[in-house]
C-alpha atoms as a PDB file:
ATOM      1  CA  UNK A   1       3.721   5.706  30.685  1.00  0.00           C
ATOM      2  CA  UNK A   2       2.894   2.195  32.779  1.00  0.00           C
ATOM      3  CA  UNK A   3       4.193  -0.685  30.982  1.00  0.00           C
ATOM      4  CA  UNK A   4       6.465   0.886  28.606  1.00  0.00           C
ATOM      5  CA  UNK A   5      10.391   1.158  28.646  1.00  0.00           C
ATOM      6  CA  UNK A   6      11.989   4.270  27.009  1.00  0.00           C
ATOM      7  CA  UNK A   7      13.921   4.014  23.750  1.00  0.00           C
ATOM      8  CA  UNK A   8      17.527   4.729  23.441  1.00  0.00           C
ATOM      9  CA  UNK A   9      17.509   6.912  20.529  1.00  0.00           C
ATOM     10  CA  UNK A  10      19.037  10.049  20.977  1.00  0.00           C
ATOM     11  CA  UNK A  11      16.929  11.763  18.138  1.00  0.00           C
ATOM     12  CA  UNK A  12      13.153  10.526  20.175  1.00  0.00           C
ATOM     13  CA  UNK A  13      11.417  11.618  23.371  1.00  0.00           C
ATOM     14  CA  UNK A  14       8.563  10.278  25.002  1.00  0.00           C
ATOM     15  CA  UNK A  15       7.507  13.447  26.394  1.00  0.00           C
ATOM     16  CA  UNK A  16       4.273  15.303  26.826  1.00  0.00           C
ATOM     17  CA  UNK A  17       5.091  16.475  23.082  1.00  0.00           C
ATOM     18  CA  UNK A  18       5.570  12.731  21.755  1.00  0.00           C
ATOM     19  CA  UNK A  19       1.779  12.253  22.558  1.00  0.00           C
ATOM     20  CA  UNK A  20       0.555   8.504  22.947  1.00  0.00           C
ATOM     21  CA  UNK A  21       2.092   5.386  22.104  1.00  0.00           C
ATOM     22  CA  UNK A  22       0.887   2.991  19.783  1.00  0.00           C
ATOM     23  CA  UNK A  23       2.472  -0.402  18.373  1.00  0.00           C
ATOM     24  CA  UNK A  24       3.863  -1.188  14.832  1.00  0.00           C
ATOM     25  CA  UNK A  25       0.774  -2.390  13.425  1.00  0.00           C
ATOM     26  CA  UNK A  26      -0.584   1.001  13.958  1.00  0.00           C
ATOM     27  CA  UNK A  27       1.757   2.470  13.012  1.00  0.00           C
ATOM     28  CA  UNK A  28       2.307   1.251   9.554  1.00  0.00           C
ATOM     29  CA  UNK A  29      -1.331   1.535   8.851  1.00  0.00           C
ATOM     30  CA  UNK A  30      -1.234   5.301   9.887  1.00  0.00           C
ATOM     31  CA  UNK A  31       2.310   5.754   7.601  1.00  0.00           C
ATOM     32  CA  UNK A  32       1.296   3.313   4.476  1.00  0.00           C
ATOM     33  CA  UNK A  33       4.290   1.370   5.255  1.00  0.00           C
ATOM     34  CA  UNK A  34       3.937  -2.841   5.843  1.00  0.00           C
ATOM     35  CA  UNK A  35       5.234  -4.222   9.061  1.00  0.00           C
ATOM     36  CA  UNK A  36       7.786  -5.685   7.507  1.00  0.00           C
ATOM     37  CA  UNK A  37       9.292  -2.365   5.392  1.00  0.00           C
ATOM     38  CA  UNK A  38       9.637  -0.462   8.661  1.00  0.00           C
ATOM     39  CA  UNK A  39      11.389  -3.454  10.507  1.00  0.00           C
ATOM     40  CA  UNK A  40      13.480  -3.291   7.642  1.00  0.00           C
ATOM     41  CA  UNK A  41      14.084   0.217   8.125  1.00  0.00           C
ATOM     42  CA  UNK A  42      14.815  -0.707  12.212  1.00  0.00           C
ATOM     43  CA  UNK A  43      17.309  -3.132  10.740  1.00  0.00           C
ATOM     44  CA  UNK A  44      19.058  -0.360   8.284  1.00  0.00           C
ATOM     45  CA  UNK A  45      18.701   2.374  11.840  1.00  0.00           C
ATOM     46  CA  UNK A  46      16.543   4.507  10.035  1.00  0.00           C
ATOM     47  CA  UNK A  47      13.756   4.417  12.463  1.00  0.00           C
ATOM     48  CA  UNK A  48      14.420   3.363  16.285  1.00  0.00           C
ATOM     49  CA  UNK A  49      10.820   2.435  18.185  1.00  0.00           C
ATOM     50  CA  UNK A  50      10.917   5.359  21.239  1.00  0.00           C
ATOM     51  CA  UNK A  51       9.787   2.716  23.643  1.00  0.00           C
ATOM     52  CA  UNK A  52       8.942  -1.238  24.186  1.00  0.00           C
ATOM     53  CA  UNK A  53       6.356  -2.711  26.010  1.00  0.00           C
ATOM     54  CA  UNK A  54       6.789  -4.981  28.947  1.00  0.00           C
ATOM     55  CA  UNK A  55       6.229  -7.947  26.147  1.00  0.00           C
ATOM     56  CA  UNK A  56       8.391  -6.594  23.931  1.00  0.00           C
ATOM     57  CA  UNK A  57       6.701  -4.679  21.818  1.00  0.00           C
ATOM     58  CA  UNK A  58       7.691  -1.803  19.544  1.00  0.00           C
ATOM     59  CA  UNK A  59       6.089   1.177  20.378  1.00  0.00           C
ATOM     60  CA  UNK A  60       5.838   4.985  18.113  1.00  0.00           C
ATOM     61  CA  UNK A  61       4.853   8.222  18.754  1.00  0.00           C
ATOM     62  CA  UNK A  62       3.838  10.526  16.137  1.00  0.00           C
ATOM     63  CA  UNK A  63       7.682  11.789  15.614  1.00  0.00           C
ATOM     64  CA  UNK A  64       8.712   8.256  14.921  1.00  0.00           C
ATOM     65  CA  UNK A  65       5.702   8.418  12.396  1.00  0.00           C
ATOM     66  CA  UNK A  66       7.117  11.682  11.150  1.00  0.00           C
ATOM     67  CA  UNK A  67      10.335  10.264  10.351  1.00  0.00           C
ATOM     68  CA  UNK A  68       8.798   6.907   8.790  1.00  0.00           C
ATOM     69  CA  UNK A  69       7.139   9.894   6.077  1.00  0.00           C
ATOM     70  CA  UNK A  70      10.467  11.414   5.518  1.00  0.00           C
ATOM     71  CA  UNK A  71      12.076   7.577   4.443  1.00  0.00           C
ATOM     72  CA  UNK A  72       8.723   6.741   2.577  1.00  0.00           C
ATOM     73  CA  UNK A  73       9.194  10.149   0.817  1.00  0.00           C
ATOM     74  CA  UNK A  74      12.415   9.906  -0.222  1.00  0.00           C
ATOM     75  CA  UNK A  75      11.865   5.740  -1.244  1.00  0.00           C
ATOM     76  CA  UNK A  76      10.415   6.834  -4.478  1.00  0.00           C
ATOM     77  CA  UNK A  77      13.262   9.322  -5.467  1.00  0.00           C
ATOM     78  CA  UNK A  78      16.013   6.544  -5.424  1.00  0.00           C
ATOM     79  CA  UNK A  79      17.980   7.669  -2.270  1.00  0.00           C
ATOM     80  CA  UNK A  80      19.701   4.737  -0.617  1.00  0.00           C
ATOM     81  CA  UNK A  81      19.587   3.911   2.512  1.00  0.00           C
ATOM     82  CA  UNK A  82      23.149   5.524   3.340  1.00  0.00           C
ATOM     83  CA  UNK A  83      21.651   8.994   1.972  1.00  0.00           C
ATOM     84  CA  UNK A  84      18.448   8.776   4.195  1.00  0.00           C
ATOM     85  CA  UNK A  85      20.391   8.200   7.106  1.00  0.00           C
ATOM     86  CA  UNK A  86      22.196  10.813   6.441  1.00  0.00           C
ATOM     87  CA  UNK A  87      19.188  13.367   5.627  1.00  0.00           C
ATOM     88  CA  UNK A  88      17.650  12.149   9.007  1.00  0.00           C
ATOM     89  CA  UNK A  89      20.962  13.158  10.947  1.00  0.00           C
ATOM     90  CA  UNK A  90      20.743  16.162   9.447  1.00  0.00           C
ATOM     91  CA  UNK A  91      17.020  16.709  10.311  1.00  0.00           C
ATOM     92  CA  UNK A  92      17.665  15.232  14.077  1.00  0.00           C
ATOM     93  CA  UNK A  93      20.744  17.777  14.064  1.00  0.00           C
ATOM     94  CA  UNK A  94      19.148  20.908  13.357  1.00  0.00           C
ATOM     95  CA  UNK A  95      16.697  21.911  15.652  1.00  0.00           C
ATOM     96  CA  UNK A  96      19.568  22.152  18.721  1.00  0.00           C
ATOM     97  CA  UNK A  97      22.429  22.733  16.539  1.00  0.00           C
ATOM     98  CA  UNK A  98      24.682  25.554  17.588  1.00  0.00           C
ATOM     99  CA  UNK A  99      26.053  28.396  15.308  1.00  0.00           C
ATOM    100  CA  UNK A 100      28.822  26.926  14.357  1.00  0.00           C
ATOM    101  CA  UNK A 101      27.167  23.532  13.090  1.00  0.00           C
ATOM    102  CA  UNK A 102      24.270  25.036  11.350  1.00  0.00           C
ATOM    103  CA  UNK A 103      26.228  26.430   8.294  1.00  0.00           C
ATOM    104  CA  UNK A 104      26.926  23.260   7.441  1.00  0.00           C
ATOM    105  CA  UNK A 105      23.589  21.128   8.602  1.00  0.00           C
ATOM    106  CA  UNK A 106      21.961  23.966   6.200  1.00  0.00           C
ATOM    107  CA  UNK A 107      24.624  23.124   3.435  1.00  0.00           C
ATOM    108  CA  UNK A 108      23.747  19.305   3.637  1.00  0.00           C
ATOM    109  CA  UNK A 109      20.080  19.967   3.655  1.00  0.00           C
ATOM    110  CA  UNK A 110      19.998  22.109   0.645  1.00  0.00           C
ATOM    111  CA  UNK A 111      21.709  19.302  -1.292  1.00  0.00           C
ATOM    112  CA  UNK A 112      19.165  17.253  -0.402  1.00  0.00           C
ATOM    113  CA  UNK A 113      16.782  19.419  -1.799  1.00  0.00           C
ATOM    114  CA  UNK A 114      18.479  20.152  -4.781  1.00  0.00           C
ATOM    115  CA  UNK A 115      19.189  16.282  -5.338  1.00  0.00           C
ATOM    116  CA  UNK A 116      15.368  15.829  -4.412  1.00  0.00           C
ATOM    117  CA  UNK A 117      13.900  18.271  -7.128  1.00  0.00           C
ATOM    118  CA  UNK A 118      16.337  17.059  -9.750  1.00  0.00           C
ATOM    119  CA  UNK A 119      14.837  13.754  -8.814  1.00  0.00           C
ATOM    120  CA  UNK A 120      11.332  15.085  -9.272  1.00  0.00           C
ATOM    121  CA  UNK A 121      11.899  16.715 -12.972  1.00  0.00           C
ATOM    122  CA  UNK A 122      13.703  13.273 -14.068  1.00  0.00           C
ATOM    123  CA  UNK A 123      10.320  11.452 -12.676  1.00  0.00           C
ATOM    124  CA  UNK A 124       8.379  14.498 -14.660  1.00  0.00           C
ATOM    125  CA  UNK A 125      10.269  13.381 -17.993  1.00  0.00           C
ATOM    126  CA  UNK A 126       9.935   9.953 -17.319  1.00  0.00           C
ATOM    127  CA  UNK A 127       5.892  10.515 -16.510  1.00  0.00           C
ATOM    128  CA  UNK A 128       5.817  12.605 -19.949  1.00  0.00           C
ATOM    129  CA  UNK A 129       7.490  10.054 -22.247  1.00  0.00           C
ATOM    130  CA  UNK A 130       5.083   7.010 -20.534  1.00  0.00           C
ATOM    131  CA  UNK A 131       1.932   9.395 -21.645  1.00  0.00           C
ATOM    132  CA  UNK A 132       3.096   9.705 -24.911  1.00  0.00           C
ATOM    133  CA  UNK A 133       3.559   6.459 -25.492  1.00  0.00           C
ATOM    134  CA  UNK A 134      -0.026   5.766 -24.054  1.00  0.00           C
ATOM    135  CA  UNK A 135      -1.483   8.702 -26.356  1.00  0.00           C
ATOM    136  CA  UNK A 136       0.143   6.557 -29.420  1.00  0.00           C
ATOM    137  CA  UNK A 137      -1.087   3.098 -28.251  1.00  0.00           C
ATOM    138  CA  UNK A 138      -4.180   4.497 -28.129  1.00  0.00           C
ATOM    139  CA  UNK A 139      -3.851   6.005 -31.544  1.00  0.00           C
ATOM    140  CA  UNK A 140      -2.969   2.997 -32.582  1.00  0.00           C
ATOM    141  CA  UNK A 141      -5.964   1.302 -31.321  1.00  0.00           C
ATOM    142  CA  UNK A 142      -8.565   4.338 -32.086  1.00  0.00           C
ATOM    143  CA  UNK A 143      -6.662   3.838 -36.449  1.00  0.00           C
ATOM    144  CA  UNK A 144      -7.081   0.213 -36.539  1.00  0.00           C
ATOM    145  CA  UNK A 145     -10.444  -0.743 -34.317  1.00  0.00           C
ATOM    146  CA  UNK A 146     -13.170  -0.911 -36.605  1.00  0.00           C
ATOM    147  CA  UNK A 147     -16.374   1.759 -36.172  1.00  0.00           C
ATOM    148  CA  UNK A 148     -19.504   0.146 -35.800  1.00  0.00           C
END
């Protein structure tokens, strides 16, 4: 594309498959993420911009927004940063990995997912005990307010 320079990351392309470039601002409108949380994420090499402008600019394609989702996803569910990195290897790993790595890119993955819905029913608990307390603050309020 005129006026860009590629990445370096091994994981992005800026092939006819990467679609159209567009800069960070973009980009963390179109993810829900601020500017600032996905430099962060640059900083912590979770994300790596597939290209710069001449002026220095980042520049995404819709894979780097892809793998923004998969951090913002997993944000909520307490992984660290180490584990994210480590999910996103996996993820960058599998689609070209050979037989002999896949056993084990499969292994990691389904820990993930295991981790992940343990994750989930803790949040469910945590969701169901908040309610209840609501349902009896409002009981409260419902036993004490006067009726007029």
């Amino acid at each position: 594309m005129p006026g860009t320079t590629q990445g370096t990351g091994a994981q992005h392309s800026c092939g006819p498959a990467a679609g159209r470039l567009m800069q960070i601002g973009e980009a963390a409108d179109r993810v829900g993420l601020s500017i600032r949380t996905i430099r962060h994420y640059e900083d912590a090499k979770l994300i790596v911009p597939s290209a710069r402008s001449e002026g220095g600019f980042r520049l995404y394609t819709e894979p780097d927004l892809d793998r923004l989702a998969v951090v913002k996803r997993m944000k909520p569910l307490g992984f660290t940063l180490d584990e994210m990195r480590d999910l996103l290897g996996v993820l960058d790993a599998l689609p070209t990995a050979g037989e002999d790595d896949r056993p084990a890119l499969l292994d990691r993955l389904g820990m993930f997912h295991t981790l992940a819905t343990a994750r989930v029913d803790a949040l469910h608990e945590q969701l169901a005990a908040a309610e209840g307390f609501a349902n009896t603050l409002r009981h409260q309020l419902d036993q004490h307010t006067p009726a007029h």
